[in-house]
N, C-alpha and C. Protein backbone atom coordinates (compact mmCIF):
# COMPACT_ATOMS: atom_id res chain seq x y z
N UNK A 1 -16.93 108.40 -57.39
CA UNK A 1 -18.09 108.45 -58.25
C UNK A 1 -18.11 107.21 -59.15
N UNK A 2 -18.96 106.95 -59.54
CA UNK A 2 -19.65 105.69 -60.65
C UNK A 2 -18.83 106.39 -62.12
N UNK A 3 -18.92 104.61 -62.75
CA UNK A 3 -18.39 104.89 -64.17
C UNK A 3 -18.93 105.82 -64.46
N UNK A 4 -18.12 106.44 -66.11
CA UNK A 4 -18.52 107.38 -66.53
C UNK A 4 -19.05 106.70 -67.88
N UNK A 5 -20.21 107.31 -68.80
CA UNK A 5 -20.97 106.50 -69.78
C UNK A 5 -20.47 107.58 -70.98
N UNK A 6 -20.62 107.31 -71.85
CA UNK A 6 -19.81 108.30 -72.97
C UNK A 6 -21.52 108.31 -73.79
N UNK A 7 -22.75 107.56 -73.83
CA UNK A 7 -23.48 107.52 -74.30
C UNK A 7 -24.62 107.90 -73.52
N UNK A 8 -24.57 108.84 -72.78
CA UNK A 8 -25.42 109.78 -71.73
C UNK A 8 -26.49 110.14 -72.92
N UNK A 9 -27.88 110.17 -72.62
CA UNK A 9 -28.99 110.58 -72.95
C UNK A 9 -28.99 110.46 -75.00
N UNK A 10 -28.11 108.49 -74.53
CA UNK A 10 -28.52 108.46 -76.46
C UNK A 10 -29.88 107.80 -76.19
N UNK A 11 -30.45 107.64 -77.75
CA UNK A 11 -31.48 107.35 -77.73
C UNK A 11 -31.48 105.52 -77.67
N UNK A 12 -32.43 105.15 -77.56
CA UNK A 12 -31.95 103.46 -77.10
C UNK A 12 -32.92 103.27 -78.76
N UNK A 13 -31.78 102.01 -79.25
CA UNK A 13 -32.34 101.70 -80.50
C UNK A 13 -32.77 100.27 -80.32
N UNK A 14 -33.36 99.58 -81.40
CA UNK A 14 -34.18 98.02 -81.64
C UNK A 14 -32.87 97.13 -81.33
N UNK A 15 -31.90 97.04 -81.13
CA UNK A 15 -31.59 96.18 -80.91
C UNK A 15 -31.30 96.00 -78.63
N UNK A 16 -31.07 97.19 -78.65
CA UNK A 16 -30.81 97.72 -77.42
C UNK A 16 -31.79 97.26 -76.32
N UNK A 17 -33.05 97.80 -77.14
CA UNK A 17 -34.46 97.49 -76.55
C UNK A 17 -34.70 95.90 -76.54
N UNK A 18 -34.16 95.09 -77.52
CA UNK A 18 -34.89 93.57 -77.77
C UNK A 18 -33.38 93.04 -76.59
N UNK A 19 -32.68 93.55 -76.65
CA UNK A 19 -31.39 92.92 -75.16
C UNK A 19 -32.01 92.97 -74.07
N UNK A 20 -32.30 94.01 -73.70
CA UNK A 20 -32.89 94.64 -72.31
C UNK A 20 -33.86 93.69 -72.50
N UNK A 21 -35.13 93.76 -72.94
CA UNK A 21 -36.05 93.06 -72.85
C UNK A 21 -35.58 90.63 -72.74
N UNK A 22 -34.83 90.92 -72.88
CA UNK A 22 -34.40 89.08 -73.41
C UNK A 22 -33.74 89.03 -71.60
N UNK A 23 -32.64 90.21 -71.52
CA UNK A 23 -31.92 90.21 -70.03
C UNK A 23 -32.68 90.14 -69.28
N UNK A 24 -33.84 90.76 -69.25
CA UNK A 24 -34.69 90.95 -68.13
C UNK A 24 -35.56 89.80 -67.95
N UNK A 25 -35.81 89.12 -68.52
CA UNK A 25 -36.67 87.75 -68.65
C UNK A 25 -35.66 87.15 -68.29
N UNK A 26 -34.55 87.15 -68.56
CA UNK A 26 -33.97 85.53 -68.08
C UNK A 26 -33.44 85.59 -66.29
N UNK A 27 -33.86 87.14 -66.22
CA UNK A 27 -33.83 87.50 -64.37
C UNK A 27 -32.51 88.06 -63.80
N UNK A 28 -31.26 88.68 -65.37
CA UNK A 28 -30.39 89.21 -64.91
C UNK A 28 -30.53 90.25 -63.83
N UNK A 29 -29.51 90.70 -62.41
CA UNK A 29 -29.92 91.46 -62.52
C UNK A 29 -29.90 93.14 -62.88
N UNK A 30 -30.30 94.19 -62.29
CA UNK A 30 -29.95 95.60 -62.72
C UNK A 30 -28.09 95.67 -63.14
N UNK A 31 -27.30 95.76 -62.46
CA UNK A 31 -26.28 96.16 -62.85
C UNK A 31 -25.91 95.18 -63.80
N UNK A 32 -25.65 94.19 -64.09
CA UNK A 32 -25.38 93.52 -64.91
C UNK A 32 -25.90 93.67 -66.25
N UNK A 33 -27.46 94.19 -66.47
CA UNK A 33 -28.11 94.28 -67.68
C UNK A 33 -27.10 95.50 -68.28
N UNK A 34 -26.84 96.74 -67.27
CA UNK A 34 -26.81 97.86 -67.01
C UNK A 34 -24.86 97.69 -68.09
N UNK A 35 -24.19 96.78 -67.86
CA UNK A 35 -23.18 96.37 -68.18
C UNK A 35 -22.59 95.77 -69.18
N UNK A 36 -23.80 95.10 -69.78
CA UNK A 36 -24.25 94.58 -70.78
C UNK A 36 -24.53 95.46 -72.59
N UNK A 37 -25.09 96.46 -71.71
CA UNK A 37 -26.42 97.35 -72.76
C UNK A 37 -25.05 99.11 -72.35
N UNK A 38 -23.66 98.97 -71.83
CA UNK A 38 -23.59 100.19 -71.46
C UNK A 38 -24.05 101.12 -71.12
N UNK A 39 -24.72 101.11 -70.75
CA UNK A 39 -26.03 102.06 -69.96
C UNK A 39 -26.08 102.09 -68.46
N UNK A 40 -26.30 103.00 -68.12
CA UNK A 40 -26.72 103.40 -66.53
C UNK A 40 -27.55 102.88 -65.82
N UNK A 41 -27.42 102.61 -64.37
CA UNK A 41 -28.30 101.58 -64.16
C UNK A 41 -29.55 102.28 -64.33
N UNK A 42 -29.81 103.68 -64.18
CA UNK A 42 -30.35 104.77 -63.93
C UNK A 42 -31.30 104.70 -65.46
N UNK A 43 -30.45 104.15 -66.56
CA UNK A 43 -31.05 104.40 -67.37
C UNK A 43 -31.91 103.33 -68.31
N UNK A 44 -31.60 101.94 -68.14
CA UNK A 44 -31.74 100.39 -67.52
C UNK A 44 -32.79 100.41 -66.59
N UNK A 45 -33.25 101.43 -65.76
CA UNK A 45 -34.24 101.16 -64.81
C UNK A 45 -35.66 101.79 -65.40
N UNK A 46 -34.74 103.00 -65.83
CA UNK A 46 -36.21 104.17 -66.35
C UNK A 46 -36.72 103.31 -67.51
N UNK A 47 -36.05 102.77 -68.65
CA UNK A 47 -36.49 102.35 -69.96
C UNK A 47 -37.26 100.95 -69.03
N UNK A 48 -37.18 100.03 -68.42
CA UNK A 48 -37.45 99.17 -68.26
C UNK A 48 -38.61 99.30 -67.71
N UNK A 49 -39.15 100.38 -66.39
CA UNK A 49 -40.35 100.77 -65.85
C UNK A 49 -41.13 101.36 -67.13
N UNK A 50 -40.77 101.81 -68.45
CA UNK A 50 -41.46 102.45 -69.18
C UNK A 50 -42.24 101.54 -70.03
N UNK A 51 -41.39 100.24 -70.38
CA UNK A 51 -41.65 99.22 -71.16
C UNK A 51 -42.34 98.20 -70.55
N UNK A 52 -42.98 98.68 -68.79
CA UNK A 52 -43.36 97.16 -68.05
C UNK A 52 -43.08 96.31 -67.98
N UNK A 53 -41.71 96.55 -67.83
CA UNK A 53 -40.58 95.25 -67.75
C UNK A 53 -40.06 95.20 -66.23
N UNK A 54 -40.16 94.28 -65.45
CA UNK A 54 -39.38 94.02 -63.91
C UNK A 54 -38.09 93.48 -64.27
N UNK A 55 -36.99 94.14 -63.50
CA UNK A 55 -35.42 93.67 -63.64
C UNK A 55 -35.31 92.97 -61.69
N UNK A 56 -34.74 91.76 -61.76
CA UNK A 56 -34.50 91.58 -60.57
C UNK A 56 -33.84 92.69 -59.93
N UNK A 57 -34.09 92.05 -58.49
CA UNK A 57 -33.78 93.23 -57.27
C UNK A 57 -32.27 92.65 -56.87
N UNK A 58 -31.73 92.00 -57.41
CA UNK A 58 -30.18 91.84 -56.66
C UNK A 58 -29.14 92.19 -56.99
N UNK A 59 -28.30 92.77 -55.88
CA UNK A 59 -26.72 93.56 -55.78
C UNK A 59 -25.92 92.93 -56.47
């Protein structure tokens, strides 16, 4: 099984949100943001589709 996240269903705060958003522009991609922000890629993907943000597509 995949890491385990100790911060399962926290709430994502302003600074969290302005990372994600800066990572994702400069074309990191998913797992790496995901690594970055401790967060799931799962959860890195949902906030990012919510915010109309595209995260590159590479492994």
């Amino acid at each position: 099984m995949g890491e385990r996240f100790e911060r399962h269903r926290q709430p994502w705060n302003a600074d969290e949100l302005q990372k994600l958003h800066t990572l994702a522009k400069k074309g990191m991609p998913l797992k790496a943001i995901a690594k970055a922000l401790t967060r799931s890629e799962e959860s890195v993907k949902d906030r990012a589709k919510a915010d109309g943000l595209s995260i590159a597509k590479l492994r």
